[in-house]
Protein backbone atom coordinates (compact mmCIF):
# COMPACT_ATOMS: atom_id res chain seq x y z
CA UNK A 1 -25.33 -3.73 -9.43
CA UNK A 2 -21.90 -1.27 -8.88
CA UNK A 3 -18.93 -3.09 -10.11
CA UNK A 4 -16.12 -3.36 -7.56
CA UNK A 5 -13.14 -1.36 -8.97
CA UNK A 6 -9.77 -3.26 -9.24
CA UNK A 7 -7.14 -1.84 -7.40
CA UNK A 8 -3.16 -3.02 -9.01
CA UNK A 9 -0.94 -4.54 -5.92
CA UNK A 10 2.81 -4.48 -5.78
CA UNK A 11 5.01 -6.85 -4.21
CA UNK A 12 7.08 -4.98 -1.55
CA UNK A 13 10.27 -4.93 -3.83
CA UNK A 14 8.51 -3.76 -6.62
CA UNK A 15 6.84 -0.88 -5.14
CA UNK A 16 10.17 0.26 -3.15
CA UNK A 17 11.43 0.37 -6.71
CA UNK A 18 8.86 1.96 -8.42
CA UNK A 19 9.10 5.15 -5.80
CA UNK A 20 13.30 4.93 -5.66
CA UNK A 21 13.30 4.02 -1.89
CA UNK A 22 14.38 1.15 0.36
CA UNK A 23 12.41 -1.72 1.25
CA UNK A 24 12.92 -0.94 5.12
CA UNK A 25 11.41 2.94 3.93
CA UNK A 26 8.29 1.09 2.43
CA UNK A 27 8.08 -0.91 6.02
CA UNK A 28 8.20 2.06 7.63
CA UNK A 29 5.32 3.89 5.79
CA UNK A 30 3.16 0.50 6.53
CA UNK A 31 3.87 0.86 9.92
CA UNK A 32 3.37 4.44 9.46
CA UNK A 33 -0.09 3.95 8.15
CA UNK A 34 0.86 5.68 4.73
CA UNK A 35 0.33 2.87 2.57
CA UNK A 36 -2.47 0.99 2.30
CA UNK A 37 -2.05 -2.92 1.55
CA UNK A 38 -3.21 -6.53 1.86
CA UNK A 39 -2.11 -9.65 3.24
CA UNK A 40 -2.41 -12.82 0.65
CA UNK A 41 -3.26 -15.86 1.95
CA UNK A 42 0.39 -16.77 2.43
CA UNK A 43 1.16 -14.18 4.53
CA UNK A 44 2.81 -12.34 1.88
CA UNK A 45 2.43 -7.84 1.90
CA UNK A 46 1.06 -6.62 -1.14
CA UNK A 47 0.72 -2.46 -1.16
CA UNK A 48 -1.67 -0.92 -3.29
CA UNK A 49 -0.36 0.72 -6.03
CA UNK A 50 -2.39 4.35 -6.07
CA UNK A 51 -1.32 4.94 -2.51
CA UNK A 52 1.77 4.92 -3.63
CA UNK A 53 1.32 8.37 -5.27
CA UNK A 54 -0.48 10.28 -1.88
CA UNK A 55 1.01 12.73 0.02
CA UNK A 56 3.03 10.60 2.71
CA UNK A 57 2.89 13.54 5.68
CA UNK A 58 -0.95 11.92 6.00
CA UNK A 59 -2.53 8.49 7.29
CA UNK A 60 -4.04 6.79 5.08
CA UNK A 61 -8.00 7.37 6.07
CA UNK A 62 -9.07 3.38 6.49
CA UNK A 63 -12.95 4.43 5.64
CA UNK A 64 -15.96 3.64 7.40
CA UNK A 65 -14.84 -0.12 8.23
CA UNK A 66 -11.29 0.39 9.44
């Protein structure tokens, strides 16, 4: 049986600090469809942290399901 592979989330704050931007920049790459993320159960944004580190001049391909 494959394993799924755990992928680290951020909290919003966190990840704008981690890359040295503003929280309204990280918005704007969500909207942008640069970031990939989740919603928790709360309602709450949490953005992956590897797509962090892609090229931001491209989507972010949503696979086979998105």
């Amino acid at each position: 049986m494959v394993q799924p592979i755990a992928r680290r989330t951020l909290s919003i704050n966190h990840a704008a600090a981690l890359v040295d931007v503003s929280r309204r920049t990280i918005y704007t790459w969500l909207t942008a469809g640069k970031l990939e993320y989740v919603r928790t159960a709360g309602g709450s944004v949490r953005i992956f942290e590897d797509s962090l580190w892609r090229e931001r001049d491209r989507p972010v391909d949503p696979g086979p399901h998105g």
